[in-house]
C-alpha atoms as a PDB file:
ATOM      1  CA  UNK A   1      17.189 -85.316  15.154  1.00  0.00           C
ATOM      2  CA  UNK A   2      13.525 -84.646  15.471  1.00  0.00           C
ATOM      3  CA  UNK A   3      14.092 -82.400  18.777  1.00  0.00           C
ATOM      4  CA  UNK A   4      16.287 -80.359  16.757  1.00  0.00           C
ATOM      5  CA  UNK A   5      14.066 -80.155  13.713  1.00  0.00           C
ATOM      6  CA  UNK A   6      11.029 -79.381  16.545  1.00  0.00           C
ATOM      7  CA  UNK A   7      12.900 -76.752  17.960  1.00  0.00           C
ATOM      8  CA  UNK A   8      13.508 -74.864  15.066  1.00  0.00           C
ATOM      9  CA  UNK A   9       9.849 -74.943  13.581  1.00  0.00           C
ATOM     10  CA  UNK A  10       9.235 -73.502  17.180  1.00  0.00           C
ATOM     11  CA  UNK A  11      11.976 -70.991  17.021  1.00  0.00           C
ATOM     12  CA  UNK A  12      11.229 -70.045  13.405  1.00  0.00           C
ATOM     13  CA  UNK A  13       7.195 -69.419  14.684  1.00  0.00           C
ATOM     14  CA  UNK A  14       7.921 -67.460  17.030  1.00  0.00           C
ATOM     15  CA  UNK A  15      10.850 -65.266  15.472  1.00  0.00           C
ATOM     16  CA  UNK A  16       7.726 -64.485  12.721  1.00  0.00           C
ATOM     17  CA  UNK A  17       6.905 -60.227  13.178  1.00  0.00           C
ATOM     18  CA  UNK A  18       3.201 -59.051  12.902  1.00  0.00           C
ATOM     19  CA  UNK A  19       2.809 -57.982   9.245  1.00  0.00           C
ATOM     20  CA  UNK A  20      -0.548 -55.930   9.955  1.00  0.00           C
ATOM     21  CA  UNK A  21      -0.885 -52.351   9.163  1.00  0.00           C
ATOM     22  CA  UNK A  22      -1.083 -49.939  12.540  1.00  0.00           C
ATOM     23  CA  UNK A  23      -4.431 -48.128  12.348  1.00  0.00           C
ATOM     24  CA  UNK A  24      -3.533 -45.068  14.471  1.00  0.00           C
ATOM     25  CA  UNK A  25      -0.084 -44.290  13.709  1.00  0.00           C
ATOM     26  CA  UNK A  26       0.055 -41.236  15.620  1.00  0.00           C
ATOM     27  CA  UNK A  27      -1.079 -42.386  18.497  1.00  0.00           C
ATOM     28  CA  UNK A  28       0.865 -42.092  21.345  1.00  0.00           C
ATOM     29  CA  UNK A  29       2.928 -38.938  19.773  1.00  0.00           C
ATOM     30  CA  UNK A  30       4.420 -36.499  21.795  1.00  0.00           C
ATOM     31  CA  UNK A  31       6.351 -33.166  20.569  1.00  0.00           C
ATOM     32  CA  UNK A  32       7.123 -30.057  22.680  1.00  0.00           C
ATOM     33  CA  UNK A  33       9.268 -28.213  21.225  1.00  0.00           C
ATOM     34  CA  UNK A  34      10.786 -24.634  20.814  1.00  0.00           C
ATOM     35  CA  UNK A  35      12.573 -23.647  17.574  1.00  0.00           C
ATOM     36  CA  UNK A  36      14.272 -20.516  17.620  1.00  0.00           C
ATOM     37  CA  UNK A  37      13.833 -18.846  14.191  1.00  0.00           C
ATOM     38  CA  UNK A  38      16.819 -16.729  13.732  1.00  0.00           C
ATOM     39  CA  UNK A  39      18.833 -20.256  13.479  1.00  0.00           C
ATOM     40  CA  UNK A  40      20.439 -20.372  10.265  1.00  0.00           C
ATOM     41  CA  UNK A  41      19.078 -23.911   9.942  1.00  0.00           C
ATOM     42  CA  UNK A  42      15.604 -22.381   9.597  1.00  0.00           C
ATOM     43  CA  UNK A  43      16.108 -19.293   7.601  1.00  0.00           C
ATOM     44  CA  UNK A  44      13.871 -19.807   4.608  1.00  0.00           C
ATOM     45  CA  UNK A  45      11.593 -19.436   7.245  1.00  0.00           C
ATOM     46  CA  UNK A  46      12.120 -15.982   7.952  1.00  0.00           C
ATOM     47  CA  UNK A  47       9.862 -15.477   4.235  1.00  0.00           C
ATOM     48  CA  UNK A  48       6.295 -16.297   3.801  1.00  0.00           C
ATOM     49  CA  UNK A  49       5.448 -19.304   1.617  1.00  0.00           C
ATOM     50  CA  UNK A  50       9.395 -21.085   3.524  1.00  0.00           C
ATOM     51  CA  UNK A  51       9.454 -24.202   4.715  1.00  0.00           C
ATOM     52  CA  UNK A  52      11.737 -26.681   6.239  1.00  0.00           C
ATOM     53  CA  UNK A  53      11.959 -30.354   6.506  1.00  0.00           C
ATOM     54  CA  UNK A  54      13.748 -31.044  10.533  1.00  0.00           C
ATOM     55  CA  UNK A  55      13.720 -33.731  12.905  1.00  0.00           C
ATOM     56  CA  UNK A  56      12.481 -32.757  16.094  1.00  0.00           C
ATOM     57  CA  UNK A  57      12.931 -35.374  19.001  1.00  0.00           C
ATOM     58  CA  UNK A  58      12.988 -37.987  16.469  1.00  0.00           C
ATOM     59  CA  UNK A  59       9.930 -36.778  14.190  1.00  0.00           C
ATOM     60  CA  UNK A  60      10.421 -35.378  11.063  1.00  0.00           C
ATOM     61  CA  UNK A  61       9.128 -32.803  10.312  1.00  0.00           C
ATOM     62  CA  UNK A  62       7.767 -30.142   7.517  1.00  0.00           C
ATOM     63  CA  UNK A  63       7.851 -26.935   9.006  1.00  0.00           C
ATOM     64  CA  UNK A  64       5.641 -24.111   6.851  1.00  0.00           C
ATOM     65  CA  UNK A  65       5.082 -20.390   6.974  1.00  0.00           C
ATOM     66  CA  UNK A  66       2.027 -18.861   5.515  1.00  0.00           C
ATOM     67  CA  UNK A  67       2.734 -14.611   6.192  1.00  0.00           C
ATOM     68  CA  UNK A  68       2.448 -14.393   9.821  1.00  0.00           C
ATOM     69  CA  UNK A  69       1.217 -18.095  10.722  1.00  0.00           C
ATOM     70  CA  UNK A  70       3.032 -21.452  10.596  1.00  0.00           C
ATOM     71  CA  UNK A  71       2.133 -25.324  10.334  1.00  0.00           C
ATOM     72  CA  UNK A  72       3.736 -28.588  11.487  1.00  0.00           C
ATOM     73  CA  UNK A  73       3.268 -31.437   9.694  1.00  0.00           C
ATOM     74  CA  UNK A  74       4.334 -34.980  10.500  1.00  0.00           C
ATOM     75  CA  UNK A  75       6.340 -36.452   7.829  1.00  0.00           C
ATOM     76  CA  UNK A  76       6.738 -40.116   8.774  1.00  0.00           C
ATOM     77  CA  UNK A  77       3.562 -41.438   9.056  1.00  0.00           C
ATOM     78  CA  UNK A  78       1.044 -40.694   6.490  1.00  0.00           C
ATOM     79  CA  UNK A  79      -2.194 -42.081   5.337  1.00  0.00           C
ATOM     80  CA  UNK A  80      -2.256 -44.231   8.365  1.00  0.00           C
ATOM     81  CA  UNK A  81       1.078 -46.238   7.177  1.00  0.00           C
ATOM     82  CA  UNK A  82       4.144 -46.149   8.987  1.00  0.00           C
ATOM     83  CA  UNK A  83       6.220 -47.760   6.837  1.00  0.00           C
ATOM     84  CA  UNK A  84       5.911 -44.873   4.076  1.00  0.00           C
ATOM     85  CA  UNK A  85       7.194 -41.322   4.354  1.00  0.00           C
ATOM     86  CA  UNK A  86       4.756 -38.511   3.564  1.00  0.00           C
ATOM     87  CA  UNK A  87       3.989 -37.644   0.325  1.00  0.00           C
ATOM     88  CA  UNK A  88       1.437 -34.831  -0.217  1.00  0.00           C
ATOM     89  CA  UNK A  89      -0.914 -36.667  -2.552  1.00  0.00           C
ATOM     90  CA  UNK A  90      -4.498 -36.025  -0.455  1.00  0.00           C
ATOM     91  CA  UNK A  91      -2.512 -34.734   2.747  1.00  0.00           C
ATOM     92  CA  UNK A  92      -3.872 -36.667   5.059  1.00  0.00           C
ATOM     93  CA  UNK A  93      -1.006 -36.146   8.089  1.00  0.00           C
ATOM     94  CA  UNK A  94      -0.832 -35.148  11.474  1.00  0.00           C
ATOM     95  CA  UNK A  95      -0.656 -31.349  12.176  1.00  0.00           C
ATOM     96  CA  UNK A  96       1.113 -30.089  15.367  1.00  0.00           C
ATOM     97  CA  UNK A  97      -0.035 -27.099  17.378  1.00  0.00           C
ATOM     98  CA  UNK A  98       1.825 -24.143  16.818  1.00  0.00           C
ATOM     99  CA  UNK A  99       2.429 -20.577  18.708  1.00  0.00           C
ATOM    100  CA  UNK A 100       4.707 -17.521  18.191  1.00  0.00           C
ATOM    101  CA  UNK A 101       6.339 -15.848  21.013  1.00  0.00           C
ATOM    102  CA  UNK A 102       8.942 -13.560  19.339  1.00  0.00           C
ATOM    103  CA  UNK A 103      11.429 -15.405  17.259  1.00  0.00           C
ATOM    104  CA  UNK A 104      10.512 -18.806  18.603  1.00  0.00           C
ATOM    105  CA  UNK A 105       7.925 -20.992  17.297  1.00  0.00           C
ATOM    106  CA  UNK A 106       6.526 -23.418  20.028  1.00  0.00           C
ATOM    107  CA  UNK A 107       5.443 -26.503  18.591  1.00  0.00           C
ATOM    108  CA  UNK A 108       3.067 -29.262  20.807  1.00  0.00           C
ATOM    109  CA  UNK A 109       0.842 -31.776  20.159  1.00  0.00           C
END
């Protein structure tokens, strides 16, 4: 009876997950991608001040046009806590790289 009872206090230790907070969330993240902007999934892009929310290889994602330009923002990990979705109190979230090449918008980090 005591092995049993020893083995579970052992099992139960050891099935325990780490409860700390990540401090670099985005590190690690990879995106290249190419969204082509005549898709009807991203036509309130196709006027300034649109935006989007996607997932893009597994990220989402808040896509934004300002006129000519447009920003990527990571939605999943803000504030340094990846167990919370963004929220845009203090944006503090990972931006993406973006370029234009016609109607796609090329999006890297």
């Amino acid at each position: 009876m005591k092995k049993i009872l020893f083995l579970g206090v052992i099992l139960l230790l050891f099935s325990c997950e780490d409860e700390r907070v990540t401090n670099n969330c985005f590190q690690g993240i990879k995106l290249n991608e190419i969204v082509y902007l005549n898709n009807p999934e991203f036509i309130n892009l196709g006027v300034p001040s649109g935006s989007v929310i996607t997932t893009l290889q597994g990220r989402t994602v808040l896509i934004l046009r300002q006129r000519d330009n447009y920003k990527v923002f990571d939605l999943q990990c803000p504030e340094k806590d990846c167990g919370n979705p963004m929220s845009f109190n203090g944006l503090n979230a990972l931006e993406y790289n973006t370029q234009i090449n016609g109607n796609r918008l090329i999006i890297s980090r």
